[in-house]
N, C-alpha and C. Protein backbone atom coordinates (compact mmCIF):
# COMPACT_ATOMS: atom_id res chain seq x y z
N UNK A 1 0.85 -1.18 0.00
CA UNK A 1 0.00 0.00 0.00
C UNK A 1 0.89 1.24 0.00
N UNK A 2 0.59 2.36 -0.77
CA UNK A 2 1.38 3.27 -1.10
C UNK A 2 1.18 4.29 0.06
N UNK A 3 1.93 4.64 0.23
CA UNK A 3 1.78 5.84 1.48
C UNK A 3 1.10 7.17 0.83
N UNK A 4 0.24 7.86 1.60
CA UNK A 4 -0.41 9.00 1.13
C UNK A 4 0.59 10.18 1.39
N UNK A 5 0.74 11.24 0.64
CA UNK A 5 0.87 12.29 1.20
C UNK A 5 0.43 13.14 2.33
N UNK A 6 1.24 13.44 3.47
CA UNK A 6 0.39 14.36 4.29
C UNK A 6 -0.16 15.60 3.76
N UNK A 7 0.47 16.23 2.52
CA UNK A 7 -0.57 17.14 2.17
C UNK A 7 -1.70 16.55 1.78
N UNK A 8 -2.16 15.66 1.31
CA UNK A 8 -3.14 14.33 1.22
C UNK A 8 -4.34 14.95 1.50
N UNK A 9 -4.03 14.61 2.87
CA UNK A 9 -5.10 14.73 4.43
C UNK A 9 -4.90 16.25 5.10
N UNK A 10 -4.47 17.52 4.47
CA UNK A 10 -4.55 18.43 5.08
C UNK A 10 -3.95 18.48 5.97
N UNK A 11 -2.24 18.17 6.17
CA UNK A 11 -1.54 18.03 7.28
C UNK A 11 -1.21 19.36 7.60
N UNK A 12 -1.49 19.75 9.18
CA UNK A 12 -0.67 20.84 9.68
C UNK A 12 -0.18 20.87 11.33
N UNK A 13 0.98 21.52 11.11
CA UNK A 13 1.83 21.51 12.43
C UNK A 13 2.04 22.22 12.99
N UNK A 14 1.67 22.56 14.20
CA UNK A 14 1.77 23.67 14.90
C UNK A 14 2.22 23.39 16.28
N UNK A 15 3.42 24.75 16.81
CA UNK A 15 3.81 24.66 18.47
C UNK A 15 2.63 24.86 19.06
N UNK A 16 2.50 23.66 20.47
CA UNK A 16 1.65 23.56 21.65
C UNK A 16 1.24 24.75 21.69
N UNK A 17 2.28 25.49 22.17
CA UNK A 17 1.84 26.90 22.61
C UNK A 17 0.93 27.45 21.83
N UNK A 18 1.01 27.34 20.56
CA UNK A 18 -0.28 28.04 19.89
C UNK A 18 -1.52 27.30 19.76
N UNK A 19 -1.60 26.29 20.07
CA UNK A 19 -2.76 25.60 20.03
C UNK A 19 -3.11 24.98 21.59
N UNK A 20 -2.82 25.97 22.47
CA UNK A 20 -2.83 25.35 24.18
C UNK A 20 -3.91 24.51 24.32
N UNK A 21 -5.33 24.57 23.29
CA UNK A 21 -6.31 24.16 23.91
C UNK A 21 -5.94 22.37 23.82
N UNK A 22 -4.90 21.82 23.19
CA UNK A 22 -4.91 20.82 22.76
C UNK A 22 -3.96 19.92 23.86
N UNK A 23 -3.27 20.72 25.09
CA UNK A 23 -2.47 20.04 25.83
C UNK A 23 -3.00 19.17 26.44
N UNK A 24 -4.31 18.85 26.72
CA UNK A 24 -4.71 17.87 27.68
C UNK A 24 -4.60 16.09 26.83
N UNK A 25 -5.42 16.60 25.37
CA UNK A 25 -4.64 15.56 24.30
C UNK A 25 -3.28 14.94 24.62
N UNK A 26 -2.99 15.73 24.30
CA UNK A 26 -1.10 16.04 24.37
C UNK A 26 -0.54 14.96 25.56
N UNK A 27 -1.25 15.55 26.73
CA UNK A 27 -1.04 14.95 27.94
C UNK A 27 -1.11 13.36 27.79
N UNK A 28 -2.34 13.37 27.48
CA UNK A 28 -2.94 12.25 27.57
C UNK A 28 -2.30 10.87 26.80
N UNK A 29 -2.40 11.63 25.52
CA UNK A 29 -1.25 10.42 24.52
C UNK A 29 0.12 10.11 25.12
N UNK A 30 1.12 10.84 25.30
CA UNK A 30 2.32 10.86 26.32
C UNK A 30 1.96 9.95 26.87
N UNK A 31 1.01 10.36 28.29
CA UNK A 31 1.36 9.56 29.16
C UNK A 31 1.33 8.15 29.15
N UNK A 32 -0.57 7.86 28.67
CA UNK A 32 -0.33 5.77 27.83
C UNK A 32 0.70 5.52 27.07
N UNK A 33 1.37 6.03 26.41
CA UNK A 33 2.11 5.33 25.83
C UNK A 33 3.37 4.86 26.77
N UNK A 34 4.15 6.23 27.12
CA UNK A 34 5.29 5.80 28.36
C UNK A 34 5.12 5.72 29.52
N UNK A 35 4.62 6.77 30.27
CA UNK A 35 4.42 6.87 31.29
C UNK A 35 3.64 5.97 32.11
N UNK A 36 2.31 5.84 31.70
CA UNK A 36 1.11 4.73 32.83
C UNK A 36 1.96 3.79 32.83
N UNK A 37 2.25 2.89 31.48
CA UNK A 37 3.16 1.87 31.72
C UNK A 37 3.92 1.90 32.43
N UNK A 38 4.69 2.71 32.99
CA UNK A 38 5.91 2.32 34.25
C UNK A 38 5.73 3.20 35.84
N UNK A 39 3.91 3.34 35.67
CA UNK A 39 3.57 3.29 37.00
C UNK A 39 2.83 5.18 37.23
N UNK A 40 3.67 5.99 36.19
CA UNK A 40 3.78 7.17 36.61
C UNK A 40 2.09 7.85 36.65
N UNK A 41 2.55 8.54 37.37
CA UNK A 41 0.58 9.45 37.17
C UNK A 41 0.59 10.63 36.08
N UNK A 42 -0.50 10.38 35.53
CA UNK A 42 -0.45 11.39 34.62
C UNK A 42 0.23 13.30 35.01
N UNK A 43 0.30 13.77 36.34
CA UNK A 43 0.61 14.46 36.93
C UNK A 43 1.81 14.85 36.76
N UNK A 44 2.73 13.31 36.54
CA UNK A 44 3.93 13.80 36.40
C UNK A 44 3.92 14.66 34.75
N UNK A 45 3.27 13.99 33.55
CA UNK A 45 3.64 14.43 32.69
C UNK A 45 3.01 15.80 32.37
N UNK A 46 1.83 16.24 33.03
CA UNK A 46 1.33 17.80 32.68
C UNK A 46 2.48 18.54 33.58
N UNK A 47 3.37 17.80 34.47
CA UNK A 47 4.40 19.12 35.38
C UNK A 47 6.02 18.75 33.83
N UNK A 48 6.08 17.56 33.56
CA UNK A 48 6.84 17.52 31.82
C UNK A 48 6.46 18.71 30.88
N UNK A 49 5.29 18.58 30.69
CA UNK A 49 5.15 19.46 29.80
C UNK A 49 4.52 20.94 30.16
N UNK A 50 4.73 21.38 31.17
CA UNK A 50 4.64 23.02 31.97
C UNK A 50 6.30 23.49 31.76
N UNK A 51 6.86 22.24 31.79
CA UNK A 51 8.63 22.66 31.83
C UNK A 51 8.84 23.12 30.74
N UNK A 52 8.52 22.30 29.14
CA UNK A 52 8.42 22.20 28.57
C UNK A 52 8.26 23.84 27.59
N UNK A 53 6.61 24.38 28.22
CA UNK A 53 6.44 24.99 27.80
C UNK A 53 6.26 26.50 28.25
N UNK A 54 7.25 26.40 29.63
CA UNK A 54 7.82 27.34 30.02
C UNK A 54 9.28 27.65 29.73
N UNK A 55 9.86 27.09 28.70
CA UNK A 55 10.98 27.71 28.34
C UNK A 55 11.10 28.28 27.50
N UNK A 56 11.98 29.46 27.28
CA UNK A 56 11.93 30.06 26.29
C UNK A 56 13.51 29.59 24.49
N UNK A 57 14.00 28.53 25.45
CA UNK A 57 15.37 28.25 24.61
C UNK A 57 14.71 27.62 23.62
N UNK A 58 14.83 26.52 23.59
CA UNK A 58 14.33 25.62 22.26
C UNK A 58 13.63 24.18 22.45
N UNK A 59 13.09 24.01 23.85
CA UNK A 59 12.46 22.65 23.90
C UNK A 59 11.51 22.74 23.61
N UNK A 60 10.65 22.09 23.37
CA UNK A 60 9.23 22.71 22.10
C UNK A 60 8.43 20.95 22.22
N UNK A 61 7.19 21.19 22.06
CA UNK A 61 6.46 20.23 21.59
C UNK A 61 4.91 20.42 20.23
N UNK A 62 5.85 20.09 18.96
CA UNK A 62 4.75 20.23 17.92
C UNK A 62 3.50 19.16 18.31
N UNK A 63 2.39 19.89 17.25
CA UNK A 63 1.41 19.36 17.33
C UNK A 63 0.68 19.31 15.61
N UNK A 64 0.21 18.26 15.14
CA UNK A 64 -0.26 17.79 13.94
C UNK A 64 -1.40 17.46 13.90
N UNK A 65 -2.07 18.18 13.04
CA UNK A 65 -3.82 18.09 12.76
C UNK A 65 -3.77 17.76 11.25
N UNK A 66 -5.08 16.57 11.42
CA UNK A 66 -5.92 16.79 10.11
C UNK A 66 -6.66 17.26 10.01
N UNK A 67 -7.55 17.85 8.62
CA UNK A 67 -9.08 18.31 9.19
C UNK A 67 -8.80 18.93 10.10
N UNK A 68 -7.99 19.58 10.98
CA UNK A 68 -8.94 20.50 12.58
C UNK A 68 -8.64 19.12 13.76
N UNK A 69 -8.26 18.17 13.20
CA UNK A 69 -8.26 17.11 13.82
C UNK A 69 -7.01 16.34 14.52
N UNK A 70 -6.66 16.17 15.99
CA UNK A 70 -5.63 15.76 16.36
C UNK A 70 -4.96 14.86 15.65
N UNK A 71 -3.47 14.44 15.26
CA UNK A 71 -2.96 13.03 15.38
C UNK A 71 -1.72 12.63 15.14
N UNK A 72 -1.12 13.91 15.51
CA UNK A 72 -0.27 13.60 16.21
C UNK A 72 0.60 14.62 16.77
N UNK A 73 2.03 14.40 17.74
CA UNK A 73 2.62 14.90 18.65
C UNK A 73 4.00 14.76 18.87
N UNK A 74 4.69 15.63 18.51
CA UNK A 74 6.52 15.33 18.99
C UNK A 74 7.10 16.27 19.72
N UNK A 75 7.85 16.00 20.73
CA UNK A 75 8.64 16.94 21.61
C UNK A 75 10.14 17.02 21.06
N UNK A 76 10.79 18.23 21.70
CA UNK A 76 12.01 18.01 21.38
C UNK A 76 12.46 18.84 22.98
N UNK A 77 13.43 17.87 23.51
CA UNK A 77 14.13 18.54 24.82
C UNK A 77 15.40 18.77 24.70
N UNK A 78 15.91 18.78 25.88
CA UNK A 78 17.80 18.78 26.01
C UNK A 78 18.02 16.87 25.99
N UNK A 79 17.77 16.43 26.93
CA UNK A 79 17.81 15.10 26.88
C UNK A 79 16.89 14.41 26.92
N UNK A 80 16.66 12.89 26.67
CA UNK A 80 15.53 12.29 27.18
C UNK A 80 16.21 10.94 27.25
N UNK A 81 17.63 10.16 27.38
CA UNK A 81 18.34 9.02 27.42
C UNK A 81 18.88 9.43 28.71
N UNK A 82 18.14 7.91 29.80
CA UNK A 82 18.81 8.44 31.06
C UNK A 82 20.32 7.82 31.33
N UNK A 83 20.35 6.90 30.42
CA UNK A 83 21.54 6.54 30.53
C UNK A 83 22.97 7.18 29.73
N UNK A 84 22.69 7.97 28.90
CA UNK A 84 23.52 8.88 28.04
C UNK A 84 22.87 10.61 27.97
N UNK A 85 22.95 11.27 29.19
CA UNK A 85 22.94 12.62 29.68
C UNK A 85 23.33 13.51 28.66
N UNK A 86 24.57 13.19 28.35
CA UNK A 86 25.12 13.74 27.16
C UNK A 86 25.03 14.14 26.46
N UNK A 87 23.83 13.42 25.48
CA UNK A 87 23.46 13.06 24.06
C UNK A 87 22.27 14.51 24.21
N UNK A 88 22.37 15.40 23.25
CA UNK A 88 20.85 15.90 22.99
C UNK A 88 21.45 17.14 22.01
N UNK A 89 20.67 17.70 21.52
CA UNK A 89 18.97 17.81 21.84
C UNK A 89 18.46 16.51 21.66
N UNK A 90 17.11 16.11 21.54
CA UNK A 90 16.90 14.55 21.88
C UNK A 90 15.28 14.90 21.11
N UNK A 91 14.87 13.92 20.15
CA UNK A 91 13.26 13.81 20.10
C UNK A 91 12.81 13.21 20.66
N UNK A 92 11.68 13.20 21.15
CA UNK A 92 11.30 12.55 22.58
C UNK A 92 9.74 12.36 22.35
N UNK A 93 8.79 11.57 22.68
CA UNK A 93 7.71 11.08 22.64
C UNK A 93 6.91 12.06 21.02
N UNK A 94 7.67 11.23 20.37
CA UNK A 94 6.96 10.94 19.08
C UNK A 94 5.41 9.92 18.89
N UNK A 95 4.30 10.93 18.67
CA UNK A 95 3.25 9.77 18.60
C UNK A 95 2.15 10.16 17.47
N UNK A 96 1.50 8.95 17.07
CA UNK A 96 0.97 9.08 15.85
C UNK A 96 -0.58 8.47 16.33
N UNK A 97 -1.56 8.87 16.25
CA UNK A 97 -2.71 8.49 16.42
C UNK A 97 -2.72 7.11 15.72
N UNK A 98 -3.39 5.94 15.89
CA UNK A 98 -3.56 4.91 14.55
C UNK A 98 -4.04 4.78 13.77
N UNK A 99 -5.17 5.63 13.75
CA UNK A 99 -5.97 5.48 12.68
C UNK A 99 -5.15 6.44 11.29
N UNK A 100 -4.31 7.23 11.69
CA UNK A 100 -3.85 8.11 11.03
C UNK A 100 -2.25 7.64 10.80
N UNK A 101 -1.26 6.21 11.23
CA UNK A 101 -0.02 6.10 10.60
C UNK A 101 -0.47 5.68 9.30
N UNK A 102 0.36 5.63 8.90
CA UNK A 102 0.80 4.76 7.27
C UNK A 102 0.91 6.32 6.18
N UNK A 103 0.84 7.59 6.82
CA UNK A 103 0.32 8.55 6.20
C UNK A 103 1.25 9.71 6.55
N UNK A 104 2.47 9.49 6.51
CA UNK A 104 3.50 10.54 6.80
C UNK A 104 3.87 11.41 7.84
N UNK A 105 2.54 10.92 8.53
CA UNK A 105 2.70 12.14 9.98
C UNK A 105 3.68 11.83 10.46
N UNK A 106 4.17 10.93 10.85
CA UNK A 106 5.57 10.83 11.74
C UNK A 106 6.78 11.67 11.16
N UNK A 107 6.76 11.62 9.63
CA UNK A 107 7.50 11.92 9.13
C UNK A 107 7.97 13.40 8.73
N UNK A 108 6.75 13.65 8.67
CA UNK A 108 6.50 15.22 8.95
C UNK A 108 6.74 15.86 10.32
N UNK A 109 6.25 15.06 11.23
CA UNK A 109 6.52 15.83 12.50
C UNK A 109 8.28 15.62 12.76
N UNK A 110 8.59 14.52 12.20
CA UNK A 110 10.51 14.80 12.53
C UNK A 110 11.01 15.35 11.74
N UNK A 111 10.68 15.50 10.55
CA UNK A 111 11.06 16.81 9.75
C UNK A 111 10.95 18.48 10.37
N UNK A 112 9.57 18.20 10.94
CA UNK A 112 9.20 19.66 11.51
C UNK A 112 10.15 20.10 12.84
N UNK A 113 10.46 19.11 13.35
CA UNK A 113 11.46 19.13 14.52
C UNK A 113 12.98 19.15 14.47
N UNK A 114 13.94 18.51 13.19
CA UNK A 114 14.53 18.56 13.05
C UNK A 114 14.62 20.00 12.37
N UNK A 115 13.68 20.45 11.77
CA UNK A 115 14.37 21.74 11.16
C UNK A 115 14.14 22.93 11.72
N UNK A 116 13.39 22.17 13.19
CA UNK A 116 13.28 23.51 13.83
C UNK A 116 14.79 23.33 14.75
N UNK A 117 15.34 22.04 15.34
CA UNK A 117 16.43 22.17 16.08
C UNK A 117 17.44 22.72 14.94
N UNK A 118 17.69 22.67 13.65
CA UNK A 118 18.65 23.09 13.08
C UNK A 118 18.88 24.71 13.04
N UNK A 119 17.56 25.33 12.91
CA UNK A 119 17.48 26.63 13.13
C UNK A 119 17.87 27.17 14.21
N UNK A 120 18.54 26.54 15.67
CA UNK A 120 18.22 26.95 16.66
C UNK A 120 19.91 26.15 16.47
N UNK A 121 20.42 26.20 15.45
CA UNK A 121 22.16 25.87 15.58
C UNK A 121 22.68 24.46 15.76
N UNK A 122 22.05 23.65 15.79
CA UNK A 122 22.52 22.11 16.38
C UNK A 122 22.56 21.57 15.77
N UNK A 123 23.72 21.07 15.23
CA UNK A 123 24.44 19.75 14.18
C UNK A 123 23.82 18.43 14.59
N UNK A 124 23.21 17.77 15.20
CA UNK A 124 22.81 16.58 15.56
C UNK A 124 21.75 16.47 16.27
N UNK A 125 20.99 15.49 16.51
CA UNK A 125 19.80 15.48 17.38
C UNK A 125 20.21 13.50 17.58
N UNK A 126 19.37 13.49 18.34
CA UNK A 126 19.45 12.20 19.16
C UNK A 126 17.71 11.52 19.57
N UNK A 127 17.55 10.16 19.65
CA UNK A 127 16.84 9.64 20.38
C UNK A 127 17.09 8.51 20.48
N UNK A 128 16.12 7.97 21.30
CA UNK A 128 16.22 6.33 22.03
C UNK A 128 14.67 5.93 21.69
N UNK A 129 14.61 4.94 21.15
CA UNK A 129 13.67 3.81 21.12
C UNK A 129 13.67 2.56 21.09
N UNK A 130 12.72 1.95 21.47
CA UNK A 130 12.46 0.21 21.90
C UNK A 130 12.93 -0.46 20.68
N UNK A 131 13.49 -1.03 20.52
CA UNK A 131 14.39 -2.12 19.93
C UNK A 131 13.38 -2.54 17.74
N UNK A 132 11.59 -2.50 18.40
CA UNK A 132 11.27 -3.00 17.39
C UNK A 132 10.70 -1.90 16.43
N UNK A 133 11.35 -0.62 16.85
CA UNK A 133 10.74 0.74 16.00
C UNK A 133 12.37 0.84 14.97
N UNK A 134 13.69 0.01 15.61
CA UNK A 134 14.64 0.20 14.57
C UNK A 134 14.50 0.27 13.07
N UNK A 135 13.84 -0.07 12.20
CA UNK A 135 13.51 -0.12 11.33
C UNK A 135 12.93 1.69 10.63
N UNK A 136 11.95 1.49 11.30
CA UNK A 136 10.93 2.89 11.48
C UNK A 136 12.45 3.77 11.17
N UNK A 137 13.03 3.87 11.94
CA UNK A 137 14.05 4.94 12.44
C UNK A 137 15.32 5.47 11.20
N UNK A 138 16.02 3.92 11.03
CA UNK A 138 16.81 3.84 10.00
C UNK A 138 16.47 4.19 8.38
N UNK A 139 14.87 3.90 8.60
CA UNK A 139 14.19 4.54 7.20
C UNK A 139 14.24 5.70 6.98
N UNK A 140 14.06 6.32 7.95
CA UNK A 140 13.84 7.88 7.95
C UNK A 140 14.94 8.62 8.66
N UNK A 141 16.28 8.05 7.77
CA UNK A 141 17.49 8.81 8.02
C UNK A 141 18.23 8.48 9.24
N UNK A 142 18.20 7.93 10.19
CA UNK A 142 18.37 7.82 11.75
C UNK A 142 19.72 6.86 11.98
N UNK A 143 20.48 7.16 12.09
CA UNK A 143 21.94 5.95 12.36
C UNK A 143 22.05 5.55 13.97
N UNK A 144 21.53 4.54 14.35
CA UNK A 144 22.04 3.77 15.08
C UNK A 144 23.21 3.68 15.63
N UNK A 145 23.57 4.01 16.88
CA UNK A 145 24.86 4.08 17.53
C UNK A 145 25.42 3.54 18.99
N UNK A 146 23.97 3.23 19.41
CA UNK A 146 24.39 1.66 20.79
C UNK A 146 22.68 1.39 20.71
N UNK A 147 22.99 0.19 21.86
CA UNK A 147 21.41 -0.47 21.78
C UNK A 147 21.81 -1.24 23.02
N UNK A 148 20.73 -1.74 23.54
CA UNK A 148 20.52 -2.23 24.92
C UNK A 148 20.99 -1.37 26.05
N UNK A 149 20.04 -0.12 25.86
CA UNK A 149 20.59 0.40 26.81
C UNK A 149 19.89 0.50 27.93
N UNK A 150 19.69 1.49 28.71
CA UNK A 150 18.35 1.28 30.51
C UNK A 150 17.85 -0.19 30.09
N UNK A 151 17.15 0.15 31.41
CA UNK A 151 16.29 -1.26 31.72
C UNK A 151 15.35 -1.86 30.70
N UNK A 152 14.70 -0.78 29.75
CA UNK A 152 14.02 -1.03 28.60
C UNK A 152 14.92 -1.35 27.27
N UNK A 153 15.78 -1.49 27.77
CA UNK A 153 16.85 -2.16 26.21
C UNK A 153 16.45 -1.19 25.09
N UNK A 154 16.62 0.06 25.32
CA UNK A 154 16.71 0.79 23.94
C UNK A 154 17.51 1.13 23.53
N UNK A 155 17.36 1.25 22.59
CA UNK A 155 18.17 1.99 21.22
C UNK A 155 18.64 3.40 21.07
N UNK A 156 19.67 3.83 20.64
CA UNK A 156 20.03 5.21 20.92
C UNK A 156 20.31 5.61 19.20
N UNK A 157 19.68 6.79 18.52
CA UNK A 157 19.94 6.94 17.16
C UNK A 157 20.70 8.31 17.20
N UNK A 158 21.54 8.77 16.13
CA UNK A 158 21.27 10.16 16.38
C UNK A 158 21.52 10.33 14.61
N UNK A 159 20.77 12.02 14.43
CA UNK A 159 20.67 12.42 13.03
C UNK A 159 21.42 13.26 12.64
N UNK A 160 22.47 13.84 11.94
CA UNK A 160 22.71 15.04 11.39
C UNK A 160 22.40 15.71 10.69
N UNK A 161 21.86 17.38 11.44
CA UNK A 161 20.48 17.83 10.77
C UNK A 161 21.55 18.97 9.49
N UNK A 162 20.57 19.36 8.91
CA UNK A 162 21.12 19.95 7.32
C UNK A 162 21.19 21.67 8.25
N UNK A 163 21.91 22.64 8.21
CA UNK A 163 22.30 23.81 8.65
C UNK A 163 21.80 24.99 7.88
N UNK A 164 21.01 25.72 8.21
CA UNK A 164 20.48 26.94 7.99
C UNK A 164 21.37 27.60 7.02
N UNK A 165 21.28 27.98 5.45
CA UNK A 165 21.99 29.00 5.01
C UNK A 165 22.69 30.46 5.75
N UNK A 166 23.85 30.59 5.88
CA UNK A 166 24.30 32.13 6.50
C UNK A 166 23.92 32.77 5.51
């Protein structure tokens, strides 16, 4: 099956901040995906993303509509690998509604993120994911550079983003 274009479906991306009404979404996806799973209360992640979106440097979390319609969500922080501190800026809870993968959003939203960290000066970006998204990752530019790492055996990628004309 051929992948659609996100201009397709009327893809658009916009910072949280301008679309505040949508953080509770926001919240919400985050947290099932990582968070409930390893116990946390959703609490922790609306005080994540107050941090988030009280800074003024460059940690940011886009947001992707179809139609007017949520589906999807990517952050970008300083770090998000607890075992490699080091490593960042970092993309960090990348998520795609389901009814809406197979359809570029992911791809768009790390595009939208990568070229916003490049604007903001940074030769590289970084993330970590679960072992069976490697694929996902390496498709869409991503080099692989350790694996088995924390307790969740992930994967650590990082990208080198393309540099703003002087």
């Amino acid at each position: 099956m051929e992948q659609a274009s996100p201009d397709a479906f009327n893809l658009e991306i916009h910072d949280l901040r301008d679309v505040i009404s949508h953080r509770s979404v926001v919240a919400e996806r985050i947290w099932r995906a990582w968070w409930e799973p390893d116990g946390q209360p959703l609490s922790d992640v609306d005080e994540a993303l107050d941090m988030v979106l009280s800074e003024e440097d460059f940690s940011f979390t886009l947001v992707a509509f179809s139609n007017g319609r949520f589906v999807g969500t990517a952050t970008s922080i300083q770090t998000d690998i607890d075992a490699r501190p080091d490593l960042g800026p970092c993309l960090a809870a990348l998520w795609v509604e389901p009814e809406a993968r197979g359809r570029g959003v992911a791809g768009a939203l790390i595009s939208a993120v990568l070229e916003r960290l490049s604007s903001h000066g940074f030769a590289e970006a970084y993330l970590s994911a679960k072992p069976h998204m490697r694929g996902f990752y390496e498709k869409n530019g991503w080099t692989l550079i350790e694996s088995d790492i924390d307790r969740d055996h992930q994967d650590v990628f990082v990208r080198t983003l393309k540099q703003a004309s002087a």
